[in-house]
C-alpha atoms as a PDB file:
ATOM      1  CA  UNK A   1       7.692 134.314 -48.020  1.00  0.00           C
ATOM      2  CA  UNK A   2       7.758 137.475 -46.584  1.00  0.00           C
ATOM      3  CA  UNK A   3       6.049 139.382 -43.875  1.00  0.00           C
ATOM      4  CA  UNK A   4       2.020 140.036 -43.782  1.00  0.00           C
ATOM      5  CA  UNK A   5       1.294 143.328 -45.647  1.00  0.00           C
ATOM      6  CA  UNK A   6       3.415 145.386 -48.530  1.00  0.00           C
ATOM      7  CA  UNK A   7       2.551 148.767 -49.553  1.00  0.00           C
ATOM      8  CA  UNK A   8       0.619 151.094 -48.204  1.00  0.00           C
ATOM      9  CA  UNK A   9      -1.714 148.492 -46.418  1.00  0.00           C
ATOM     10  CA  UNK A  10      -0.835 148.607 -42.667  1.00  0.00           C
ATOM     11  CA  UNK A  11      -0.475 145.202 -40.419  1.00  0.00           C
ATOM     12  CA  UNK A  12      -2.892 146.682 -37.778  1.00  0.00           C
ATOM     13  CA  UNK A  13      -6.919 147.347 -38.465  1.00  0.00           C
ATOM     14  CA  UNK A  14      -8.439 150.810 -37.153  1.00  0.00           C
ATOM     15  CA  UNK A  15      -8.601 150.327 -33.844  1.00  0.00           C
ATOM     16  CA  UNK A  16      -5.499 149.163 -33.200  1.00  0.00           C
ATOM     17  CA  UNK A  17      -4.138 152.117 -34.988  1.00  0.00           C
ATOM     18  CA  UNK A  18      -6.161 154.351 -33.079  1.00  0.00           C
ATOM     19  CA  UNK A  19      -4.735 153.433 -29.535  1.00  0.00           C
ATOM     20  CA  UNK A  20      -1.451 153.396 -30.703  1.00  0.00           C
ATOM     21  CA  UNK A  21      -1.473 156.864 -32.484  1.00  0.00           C
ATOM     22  CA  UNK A  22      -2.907 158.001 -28.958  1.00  0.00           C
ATOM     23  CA  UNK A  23      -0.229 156.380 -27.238  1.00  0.00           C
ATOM     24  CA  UNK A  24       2.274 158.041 -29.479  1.00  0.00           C
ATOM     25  CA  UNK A  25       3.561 154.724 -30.613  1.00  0.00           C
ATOM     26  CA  UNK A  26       1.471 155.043 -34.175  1.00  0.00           C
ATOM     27  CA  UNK A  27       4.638 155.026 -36.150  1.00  0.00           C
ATOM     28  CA  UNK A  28       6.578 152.482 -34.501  1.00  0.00           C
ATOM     29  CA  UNK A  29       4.922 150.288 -34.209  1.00  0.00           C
ATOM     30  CA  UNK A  30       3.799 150.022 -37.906  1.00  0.00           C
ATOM     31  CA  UNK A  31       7.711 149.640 -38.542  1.00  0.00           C
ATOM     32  CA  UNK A  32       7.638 147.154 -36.261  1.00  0.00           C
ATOM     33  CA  UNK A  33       4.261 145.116 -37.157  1.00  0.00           C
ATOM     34  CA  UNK A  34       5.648 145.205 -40.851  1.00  0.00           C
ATOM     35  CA  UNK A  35       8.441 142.988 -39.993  1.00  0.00           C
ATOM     36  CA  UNK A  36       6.986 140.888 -37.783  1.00  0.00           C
ATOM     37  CA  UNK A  37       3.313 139.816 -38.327  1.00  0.00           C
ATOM     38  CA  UNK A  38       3.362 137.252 -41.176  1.00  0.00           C
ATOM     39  CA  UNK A  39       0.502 135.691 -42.497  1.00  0.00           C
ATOM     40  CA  UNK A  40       2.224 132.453 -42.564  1.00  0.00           C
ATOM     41  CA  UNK A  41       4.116 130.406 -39.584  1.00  0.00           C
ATOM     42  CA  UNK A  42       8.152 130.856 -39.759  1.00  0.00           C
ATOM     43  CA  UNK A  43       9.026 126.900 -39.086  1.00  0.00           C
ATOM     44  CA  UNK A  44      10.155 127.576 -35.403  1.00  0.00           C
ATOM     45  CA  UNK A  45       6.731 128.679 -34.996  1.00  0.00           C
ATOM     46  CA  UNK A  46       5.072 125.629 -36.360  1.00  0.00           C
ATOM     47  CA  UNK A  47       7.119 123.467 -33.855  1.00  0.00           C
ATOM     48  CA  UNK A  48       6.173 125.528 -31.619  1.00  0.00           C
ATOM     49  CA  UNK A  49       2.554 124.509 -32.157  1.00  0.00           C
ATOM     50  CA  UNK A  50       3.074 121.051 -32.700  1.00  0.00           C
ATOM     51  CA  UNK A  51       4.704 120.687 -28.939  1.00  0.00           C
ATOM     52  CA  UNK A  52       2.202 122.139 -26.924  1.00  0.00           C
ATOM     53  CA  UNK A  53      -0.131 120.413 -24.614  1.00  0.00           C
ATOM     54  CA  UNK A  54      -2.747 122.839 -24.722  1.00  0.00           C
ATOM     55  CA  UNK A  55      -3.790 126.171 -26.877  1.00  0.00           C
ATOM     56  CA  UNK A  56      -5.925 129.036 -25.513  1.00  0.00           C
ATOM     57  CA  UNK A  57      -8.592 129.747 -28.399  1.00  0.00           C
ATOM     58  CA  UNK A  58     -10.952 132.522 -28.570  1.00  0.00           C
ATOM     59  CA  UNK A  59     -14.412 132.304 -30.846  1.00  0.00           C
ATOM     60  CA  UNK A  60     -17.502 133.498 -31.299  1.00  0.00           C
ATOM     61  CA  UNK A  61     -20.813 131.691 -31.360  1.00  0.00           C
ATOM     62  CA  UNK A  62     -23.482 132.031 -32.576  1.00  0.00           C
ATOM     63  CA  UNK A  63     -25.470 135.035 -30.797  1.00  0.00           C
ATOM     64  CA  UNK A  64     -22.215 136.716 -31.652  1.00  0.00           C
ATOM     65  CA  UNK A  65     -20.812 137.018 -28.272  1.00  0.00           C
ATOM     66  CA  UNK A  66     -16.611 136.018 -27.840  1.00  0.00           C
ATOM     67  CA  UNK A  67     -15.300 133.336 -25.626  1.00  0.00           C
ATOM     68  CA  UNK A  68     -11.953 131.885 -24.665  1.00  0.00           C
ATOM     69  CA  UNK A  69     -11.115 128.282 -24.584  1.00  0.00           C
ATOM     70  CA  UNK A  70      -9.025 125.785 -23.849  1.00  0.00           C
ATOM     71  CA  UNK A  71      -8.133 122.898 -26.139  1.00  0.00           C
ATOM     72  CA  UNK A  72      -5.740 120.667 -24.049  1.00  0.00           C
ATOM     73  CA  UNK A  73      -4.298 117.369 -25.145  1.00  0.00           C
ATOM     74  CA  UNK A  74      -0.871 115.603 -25.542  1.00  0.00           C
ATOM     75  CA  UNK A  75       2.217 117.337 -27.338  1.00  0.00           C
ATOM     76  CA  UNK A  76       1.827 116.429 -31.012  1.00  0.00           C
ATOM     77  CA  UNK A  77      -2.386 117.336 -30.941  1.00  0.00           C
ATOM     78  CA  UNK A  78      -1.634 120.252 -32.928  1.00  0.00           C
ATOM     79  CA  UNK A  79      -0.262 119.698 -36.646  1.00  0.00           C
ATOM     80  CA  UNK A  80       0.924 122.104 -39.135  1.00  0.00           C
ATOM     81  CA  UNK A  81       1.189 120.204 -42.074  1.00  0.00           C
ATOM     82  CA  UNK A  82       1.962 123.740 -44.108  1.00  0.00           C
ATOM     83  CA  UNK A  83       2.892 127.200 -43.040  1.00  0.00           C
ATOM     84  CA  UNK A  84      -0.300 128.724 -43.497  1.00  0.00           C
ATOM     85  CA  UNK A  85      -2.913 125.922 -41.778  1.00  0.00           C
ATOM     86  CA  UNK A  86      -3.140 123.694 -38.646  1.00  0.00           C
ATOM     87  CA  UNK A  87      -5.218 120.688 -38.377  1.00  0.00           C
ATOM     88  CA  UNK A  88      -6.386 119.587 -35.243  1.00  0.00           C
ATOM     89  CA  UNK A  89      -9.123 116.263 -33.947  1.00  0.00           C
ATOM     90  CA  UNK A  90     -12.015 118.054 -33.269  1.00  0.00           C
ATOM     91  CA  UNK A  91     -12.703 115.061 -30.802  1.00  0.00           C
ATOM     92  CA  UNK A  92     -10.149 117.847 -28.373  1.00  0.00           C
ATOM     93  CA  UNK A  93     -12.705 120.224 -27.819  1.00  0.00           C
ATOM     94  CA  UNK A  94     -13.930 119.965 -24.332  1.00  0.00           C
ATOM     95  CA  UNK A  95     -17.901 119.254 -24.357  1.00  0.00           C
ATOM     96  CA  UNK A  96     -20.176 122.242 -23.723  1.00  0.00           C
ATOM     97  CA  UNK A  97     -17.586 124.865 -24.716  1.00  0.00           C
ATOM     98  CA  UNK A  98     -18.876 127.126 -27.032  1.00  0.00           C
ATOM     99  CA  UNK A  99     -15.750 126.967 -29.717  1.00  0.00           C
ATOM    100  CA  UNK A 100     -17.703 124.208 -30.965  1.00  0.00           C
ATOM    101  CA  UNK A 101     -20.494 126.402 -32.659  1.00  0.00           C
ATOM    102  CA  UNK A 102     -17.598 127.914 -34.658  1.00  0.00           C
ATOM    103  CA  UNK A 103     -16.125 124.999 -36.071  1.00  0.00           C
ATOM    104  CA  UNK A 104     -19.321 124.368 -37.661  1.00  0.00           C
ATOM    105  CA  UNK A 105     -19.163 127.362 -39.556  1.00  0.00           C
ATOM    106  CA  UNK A 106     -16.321 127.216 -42.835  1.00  0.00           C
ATOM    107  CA  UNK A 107     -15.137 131.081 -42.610  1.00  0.00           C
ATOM    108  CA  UNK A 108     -15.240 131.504 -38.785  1.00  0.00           C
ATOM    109  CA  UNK A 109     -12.727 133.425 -37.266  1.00  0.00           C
ATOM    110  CA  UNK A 110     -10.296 132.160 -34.446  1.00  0.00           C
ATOM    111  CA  UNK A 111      -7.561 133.516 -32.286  1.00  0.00           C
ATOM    112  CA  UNK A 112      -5.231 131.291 -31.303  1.00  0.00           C
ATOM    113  CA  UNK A 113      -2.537 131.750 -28.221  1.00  0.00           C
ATOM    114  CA  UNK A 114       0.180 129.063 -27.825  1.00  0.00           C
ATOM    115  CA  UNK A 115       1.808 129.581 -24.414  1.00  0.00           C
ATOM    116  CA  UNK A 116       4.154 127.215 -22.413  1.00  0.00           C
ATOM    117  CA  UNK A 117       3.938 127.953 -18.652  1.00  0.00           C
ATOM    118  CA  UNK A 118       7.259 126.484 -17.637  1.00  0.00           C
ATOM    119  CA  UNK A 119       9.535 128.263 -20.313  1.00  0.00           C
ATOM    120  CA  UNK A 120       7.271 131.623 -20.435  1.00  0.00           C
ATOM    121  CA  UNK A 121       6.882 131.403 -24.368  1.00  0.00           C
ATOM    122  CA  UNK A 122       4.257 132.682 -26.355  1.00  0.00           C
ATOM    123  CA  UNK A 123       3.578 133.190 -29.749  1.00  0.00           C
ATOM    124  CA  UNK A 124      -0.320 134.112 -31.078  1.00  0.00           C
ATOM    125  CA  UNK A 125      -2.155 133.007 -34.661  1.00  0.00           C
ATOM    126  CA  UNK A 126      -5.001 134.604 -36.009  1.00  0.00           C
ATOM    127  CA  UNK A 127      -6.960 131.911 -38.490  1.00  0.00           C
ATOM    128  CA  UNK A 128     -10.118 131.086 -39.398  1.00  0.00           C
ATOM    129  CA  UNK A 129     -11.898 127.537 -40.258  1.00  0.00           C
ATOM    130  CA  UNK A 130     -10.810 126.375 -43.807  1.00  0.00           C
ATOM    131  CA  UNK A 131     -12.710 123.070 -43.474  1.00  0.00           C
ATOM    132  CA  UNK A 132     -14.429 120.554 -40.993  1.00  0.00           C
ATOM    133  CA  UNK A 133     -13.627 116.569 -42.719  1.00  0.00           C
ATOM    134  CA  UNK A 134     -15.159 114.409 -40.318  1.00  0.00           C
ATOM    135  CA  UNK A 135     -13.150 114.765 -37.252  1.00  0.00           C
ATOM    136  CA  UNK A 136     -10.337 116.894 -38.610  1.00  0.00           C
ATOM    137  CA  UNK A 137     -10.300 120.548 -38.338  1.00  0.00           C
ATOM    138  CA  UNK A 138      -7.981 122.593 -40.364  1.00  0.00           C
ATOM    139  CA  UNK A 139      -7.463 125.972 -39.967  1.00  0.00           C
ATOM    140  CA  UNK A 140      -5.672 128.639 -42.580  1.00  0.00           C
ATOM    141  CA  UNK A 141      -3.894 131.255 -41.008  1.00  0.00           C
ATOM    142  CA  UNK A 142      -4.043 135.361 -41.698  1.00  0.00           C
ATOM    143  CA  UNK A 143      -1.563 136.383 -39.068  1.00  0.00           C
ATOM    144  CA  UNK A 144       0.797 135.037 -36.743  1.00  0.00           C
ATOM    145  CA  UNK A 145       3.547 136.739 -34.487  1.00  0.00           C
ATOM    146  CA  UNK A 146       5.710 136.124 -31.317  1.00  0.00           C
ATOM    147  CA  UNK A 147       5.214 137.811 -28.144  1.00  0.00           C
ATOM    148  CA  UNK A 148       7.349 138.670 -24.782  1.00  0.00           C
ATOM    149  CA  UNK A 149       7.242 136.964 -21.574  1.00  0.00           C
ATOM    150  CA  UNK A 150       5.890 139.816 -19.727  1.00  0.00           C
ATOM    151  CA  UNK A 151       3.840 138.811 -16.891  1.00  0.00           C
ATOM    152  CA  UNK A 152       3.623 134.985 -17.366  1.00  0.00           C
ATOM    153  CA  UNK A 153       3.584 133.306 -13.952  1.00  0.00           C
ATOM    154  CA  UNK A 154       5.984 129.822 -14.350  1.00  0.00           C
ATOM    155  CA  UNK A 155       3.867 126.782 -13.720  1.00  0.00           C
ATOM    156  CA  UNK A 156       5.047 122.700 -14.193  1.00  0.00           C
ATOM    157  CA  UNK A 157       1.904 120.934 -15.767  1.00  0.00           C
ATOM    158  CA  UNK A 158       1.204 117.436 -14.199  1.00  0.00           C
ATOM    159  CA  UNK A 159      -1.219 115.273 -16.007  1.00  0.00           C
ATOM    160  CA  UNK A 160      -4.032 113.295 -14.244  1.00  0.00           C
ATOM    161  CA  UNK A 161      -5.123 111.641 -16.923  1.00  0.00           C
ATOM    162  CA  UNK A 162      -5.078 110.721 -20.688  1.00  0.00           C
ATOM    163  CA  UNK A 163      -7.201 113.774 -22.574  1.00  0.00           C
ATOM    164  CA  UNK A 164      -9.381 111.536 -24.452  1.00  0.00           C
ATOM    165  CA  UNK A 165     -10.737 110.010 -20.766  1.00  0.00           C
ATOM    166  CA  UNK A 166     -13.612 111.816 -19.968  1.00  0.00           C
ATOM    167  CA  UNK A 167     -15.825 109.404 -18.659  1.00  0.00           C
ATOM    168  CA  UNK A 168     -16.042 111.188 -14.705  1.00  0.00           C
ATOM    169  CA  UNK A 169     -15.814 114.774 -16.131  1.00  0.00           C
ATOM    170  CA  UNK A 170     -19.252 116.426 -14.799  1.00  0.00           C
ATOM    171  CA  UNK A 171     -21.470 118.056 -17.518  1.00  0.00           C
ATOM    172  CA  UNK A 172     -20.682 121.645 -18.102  1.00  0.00           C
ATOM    173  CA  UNK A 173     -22.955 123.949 -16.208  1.00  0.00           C
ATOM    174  CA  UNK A 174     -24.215 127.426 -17.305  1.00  0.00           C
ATOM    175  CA  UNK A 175     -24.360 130.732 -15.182  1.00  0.00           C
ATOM    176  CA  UNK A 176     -25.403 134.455 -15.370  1.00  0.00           C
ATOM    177  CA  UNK A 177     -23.788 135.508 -11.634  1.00  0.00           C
ATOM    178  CA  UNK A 178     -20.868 134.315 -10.324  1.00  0.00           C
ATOM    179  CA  UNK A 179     -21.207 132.519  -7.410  1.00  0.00           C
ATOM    180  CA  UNK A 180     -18.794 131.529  -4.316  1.00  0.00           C
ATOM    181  CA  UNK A 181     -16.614 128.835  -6.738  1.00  0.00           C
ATOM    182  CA  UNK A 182     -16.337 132.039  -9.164  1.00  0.00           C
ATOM    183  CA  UNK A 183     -15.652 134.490  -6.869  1.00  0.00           C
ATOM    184  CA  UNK A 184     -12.908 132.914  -5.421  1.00  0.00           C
ATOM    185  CA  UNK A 185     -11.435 131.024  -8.393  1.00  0.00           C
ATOM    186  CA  UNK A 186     -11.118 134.879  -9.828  1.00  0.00           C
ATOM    187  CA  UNK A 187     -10.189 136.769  -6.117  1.00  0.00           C
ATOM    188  CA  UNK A 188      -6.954 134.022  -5.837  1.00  0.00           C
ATOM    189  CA  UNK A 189      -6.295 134.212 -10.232  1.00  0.00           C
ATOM    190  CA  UNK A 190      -2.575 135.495 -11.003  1.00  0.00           C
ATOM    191  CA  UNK A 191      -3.383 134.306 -14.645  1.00  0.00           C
ATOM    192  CA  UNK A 192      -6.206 134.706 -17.133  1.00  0.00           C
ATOM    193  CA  UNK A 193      -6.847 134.937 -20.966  1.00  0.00           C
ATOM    194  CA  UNK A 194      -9.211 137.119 -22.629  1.00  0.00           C
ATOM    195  CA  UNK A 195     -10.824 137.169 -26.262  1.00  0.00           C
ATOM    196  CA  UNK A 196     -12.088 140.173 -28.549  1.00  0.00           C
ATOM    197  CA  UNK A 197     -12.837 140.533 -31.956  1.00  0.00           C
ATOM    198  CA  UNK A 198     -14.128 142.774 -34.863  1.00  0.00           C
ATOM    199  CA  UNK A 199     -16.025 141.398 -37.645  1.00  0.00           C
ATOM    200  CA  UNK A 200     -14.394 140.295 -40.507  1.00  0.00           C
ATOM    201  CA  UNK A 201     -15.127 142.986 -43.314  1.00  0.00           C
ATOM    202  CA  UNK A 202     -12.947 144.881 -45.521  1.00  0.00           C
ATOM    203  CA  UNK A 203     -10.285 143.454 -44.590  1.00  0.00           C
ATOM    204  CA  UNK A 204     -10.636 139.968 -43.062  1.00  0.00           C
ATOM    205  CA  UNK A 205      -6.341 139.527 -42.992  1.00  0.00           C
ATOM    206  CA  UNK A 206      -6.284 141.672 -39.957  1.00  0.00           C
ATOM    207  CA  UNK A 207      -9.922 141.514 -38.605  1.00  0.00           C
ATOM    208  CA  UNK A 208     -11.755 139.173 -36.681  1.00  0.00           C
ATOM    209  CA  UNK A 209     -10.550 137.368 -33.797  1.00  0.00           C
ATOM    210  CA  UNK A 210      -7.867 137.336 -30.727  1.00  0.00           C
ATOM    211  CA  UNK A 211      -6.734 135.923 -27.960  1.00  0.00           C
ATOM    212  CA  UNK A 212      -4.393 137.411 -25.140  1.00  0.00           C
ATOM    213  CA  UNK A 213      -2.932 136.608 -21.573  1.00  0.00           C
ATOM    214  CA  UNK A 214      -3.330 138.262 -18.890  1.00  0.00           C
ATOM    215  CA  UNK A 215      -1.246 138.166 -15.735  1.00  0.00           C
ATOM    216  CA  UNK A 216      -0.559 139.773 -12.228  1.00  0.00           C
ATOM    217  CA  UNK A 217      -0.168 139.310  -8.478  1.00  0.00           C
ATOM    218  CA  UNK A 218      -3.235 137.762  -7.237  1.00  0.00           C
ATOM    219  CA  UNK A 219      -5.988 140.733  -6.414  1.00  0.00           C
ATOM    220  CA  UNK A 220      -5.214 142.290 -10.226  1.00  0.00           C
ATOM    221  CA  UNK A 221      -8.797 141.284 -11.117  1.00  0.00           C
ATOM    222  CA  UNK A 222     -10.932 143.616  -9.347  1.00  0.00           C
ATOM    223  CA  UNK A 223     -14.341 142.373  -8.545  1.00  0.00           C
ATOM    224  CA  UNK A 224     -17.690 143.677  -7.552  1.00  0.00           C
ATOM    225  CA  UNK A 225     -20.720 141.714  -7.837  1.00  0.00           C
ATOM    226  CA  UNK A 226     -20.883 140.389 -11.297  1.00  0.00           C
ATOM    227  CA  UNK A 227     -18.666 143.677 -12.999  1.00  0.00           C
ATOM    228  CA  UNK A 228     -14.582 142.574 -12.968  1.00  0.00           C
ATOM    229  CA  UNK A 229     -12.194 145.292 -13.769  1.00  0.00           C
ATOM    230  CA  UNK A 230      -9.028 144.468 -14.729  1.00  0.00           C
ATOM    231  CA  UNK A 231      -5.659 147.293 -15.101  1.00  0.00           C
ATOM    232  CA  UNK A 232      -3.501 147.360 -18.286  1.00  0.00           C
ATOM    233  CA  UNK A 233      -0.037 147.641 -17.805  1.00  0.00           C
ATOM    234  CA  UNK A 234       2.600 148.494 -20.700  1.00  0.00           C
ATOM    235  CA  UNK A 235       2.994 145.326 -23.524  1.00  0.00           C
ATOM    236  CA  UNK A 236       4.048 145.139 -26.623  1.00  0.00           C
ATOM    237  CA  UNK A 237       1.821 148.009 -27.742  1.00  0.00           C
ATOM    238  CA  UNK A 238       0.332 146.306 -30.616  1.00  0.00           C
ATOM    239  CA  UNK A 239      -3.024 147.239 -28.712  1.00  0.00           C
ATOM    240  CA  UNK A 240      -5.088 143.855 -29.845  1.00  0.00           C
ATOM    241  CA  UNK A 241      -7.594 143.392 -27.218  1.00  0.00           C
ATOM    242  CA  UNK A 242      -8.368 147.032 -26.575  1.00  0.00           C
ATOM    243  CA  UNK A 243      -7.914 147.885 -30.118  1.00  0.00           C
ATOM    244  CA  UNK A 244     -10.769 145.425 -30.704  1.00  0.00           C
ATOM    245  CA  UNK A 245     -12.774 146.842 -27.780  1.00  0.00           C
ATOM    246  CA  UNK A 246     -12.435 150.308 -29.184  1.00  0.00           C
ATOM    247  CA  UNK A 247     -14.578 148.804 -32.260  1.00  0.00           C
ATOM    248  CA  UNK A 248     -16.965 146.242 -30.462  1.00  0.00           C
ATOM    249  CA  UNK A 249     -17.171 146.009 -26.550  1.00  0.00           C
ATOM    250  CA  UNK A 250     -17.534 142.361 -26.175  1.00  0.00           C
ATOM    251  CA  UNK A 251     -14.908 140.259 -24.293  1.00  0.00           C
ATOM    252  CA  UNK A 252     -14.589 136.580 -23.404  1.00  0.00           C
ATOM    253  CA  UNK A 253     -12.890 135.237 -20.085  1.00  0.00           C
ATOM    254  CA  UNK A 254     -11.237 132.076 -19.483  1.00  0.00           C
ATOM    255  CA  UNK A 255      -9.793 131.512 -15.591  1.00  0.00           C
ATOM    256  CA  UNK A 256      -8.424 128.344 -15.083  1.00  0.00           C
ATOM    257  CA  UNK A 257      -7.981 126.820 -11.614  1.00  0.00           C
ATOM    258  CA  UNK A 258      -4.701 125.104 -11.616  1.00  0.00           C
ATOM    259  CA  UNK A 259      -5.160 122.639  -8.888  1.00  0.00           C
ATOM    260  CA  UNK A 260      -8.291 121.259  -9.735  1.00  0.00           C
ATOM    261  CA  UNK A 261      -8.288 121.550 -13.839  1.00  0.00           C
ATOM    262  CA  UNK A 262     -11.581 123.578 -13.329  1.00  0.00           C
ATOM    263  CA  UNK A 263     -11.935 126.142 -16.229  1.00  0.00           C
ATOM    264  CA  UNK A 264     -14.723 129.622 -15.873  1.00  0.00           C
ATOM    265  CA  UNK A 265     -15.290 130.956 -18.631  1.00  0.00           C
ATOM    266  CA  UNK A 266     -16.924 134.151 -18.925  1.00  0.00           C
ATOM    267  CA  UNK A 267     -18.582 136.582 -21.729  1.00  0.00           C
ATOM    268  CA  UNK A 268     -19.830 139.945 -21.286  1.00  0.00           C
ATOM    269  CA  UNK A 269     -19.948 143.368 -22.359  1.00  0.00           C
ATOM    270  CA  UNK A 270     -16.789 146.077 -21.984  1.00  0.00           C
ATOM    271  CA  UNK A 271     -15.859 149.423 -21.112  1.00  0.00           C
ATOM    272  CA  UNK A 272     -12.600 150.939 -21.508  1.00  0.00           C
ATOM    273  CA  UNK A 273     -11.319 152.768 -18.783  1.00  0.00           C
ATOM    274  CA  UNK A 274      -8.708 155.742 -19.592  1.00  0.00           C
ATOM    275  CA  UNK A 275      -5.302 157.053 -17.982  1.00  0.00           C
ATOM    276  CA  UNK A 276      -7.355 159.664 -16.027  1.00  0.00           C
ATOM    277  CA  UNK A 277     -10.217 157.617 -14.625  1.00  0.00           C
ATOM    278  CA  UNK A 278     -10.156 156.982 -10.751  1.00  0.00           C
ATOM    279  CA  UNK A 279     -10.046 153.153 -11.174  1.00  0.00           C
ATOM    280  CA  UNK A 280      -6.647 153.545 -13.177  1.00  0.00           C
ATOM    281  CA  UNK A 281      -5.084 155.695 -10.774  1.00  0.00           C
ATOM    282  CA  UNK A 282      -5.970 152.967  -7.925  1.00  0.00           C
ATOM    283  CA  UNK A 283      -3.720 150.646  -9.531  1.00  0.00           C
ATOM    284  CA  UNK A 284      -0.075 151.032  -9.392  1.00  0.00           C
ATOM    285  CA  UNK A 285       1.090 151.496 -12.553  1.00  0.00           C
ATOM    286  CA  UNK A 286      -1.813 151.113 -14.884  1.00  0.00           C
ATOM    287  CA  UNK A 287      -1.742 152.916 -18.039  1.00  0.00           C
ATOM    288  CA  UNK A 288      -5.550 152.425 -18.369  1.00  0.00           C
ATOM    289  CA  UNK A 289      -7.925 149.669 -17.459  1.00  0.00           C
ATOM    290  CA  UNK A 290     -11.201 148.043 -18.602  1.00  0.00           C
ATOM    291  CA  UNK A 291     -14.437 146.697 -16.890  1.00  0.00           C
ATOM    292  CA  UNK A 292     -16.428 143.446 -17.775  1.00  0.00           C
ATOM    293  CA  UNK A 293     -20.321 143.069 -17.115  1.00  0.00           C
ATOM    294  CA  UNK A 294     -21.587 139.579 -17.161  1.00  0.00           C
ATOM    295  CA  UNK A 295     -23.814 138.196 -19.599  1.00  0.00           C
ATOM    296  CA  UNK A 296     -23.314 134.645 -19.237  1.00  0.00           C
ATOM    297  CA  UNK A 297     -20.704 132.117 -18.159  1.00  0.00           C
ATOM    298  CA  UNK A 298     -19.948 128.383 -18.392  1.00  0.00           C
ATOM    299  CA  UNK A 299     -18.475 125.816 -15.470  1.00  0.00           C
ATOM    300  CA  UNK A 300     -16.362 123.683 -17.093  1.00  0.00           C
ATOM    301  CA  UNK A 301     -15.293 121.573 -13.943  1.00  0.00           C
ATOM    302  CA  UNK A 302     -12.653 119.169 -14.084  1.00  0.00           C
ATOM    303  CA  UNK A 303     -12.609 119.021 -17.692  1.00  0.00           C
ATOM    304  CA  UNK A 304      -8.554 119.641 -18.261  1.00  0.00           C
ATOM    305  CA  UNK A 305      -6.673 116.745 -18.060  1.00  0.00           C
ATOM    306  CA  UNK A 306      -4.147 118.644 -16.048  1.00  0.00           C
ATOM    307  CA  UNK A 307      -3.197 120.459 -13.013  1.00  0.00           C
ATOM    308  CA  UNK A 308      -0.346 122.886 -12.807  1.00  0.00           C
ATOM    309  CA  UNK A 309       2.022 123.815  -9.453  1.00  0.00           C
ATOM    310  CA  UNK A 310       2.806 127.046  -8.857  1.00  0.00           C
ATOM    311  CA  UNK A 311       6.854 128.154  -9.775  1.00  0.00           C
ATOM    312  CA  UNK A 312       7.299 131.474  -9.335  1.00  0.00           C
ATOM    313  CA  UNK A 313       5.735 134.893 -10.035  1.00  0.00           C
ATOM    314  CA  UNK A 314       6.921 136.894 -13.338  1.00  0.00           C
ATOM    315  CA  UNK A 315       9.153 139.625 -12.333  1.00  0.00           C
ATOM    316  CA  UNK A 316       7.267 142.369 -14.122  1.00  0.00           C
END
């Protein structure tokens, strides 16, 4: 096997390339992305997978708006019986989370983030839904890569109980402000992840959906009413998220509140915010930044079957 594109056919879609030819990292990073981005798993990848006790996924339902997820469970919940697919119990997805309207739909585009917050490892898959069998989900990858540790805030997960117990999780509870549980759940947030996508057209390899962390010192998410802007610090300038949002300005949120296994997730509409706006120069450092208006939101409360104590802060 060999890495995701030959030829003249580039690893990134337009938008991606657009950001990074304005960055003046168009060239590299093609390079780069050639050797890299497979569309298969490498097998350290799919053990990777296959030892995590939860996966951040973004999707989009059915109105078309994004959202990110989180599918927790018990090492082992993930499977990757080949290097292009990975099965999972659809029994795992938390009740009233969106993801489940696209795992209903054979075709539907996922990104998936695997992330372990005591080792500060990361490595992303883009697939979408092969096939829905009764309880099993498999999914058939078009792109999977590694990324750095940048910004990843070290946290030791404790369980509080088995994943499949759900019997005194409250029923998920829908919003269109954030109120005081939001406000401060996002004011005190070090860590977030956030999911974009473009529709899967010409080329559905490298379009459709993906899912990225964010982190920073507490205070990085600015917020004002129901509008959150958030600063974007240098990565690993393959541009994903705003590449996507330079196509189609729709994000999804997930914050998770680590003491209490509380998840808010959050979907809205975009706007990116260049080098020379005021809001980027506010913020030490920021190469640009970008602003999300509500739409709607979901309280997931107590619905993760873990908590997670704070380690130490990410020395970027």
């Amino acid at each position: 096997m060999t890495s995701l594109k030959t030829g003249t056919e580039s690893p990134f879609h337009e938008g991606e390339q657009l950001i990074q030819t304005k960055t003046g990292k168009r060239d590299a990073m093609e390079t780069f992305g050639r050797r890299v981005i497979r569309s298969f798993m490498p097998e350290q990848h799919r053990e990777f997978y296959q030892s995590l006790p939860f996966v951040v996924v973004g999707s989009v339902d059915n109105s078309g708006d994004t959202w990110a997820s989180i599918l927790p469970g018990r090492a082992g919940f993930l499977q990757s019986p080949t290097p292009t697919s990975l099965t999972f119990d659809s029994g795992i997805v938390l009740d009233g989370d969106p993801l489940n309207q696209s795992l209903s739909r054979p075709g539907a585009a996922l990104g998936l983030l695997g992330i372990t917050l005591d080792s500060k490892r990361r490595n992303r898959v883009n697939v979408r839904v092969s096939e829905t069998s009764g309880d099993l989900v498999e999914l058939r990858v078009d792109q999977a890569f590694g990324n750095c540790p940048q910004y990843i805030q070290t946290r030791e997960l404790n369980y509080t109980r088995e994943p499949e117990q759900r019997t005194a999780v409250p029923p998920s509870t829908d919003i269109t402000e954030l109120d005081d549980d939001a406000a401060r759940l996002i004011d005190n947030a070090d860590t977030f992840f956030v999911s974009s996508f473009i529709a899967q057209k010409d080329n559905p390899s490298i379009e459709g959906v993906d899912v990225s962390h964010r982190g920073g010192m507490p205070g990085f998410v600015k917020r004002e009413g129901n509008v959150l802007t958030i600063s974007d610090y240098a990565g690993n300038f393959h541009f994903n998220t705003l590449g996507n949002f330079l196509l189609n300005l729709k994000a999804g949120l997930v914050f998770i509140d680590f003491e209490t296994g509380d998840l808010l997730m959050l979907s809205g509409s975009v706007e990116i915010l260049w080098e020379d706006h005021p809001d980027v120069l506010s913020f030490k450092g920021a190469e640009r930044a970008w602003r999300l208006t509500l739409k709607k939101g979901k309280w997931l409360k107590k619905s993760l079957p873990f908590t997670a104590a704070f380690n130490a802060y990410s020395a970027n």
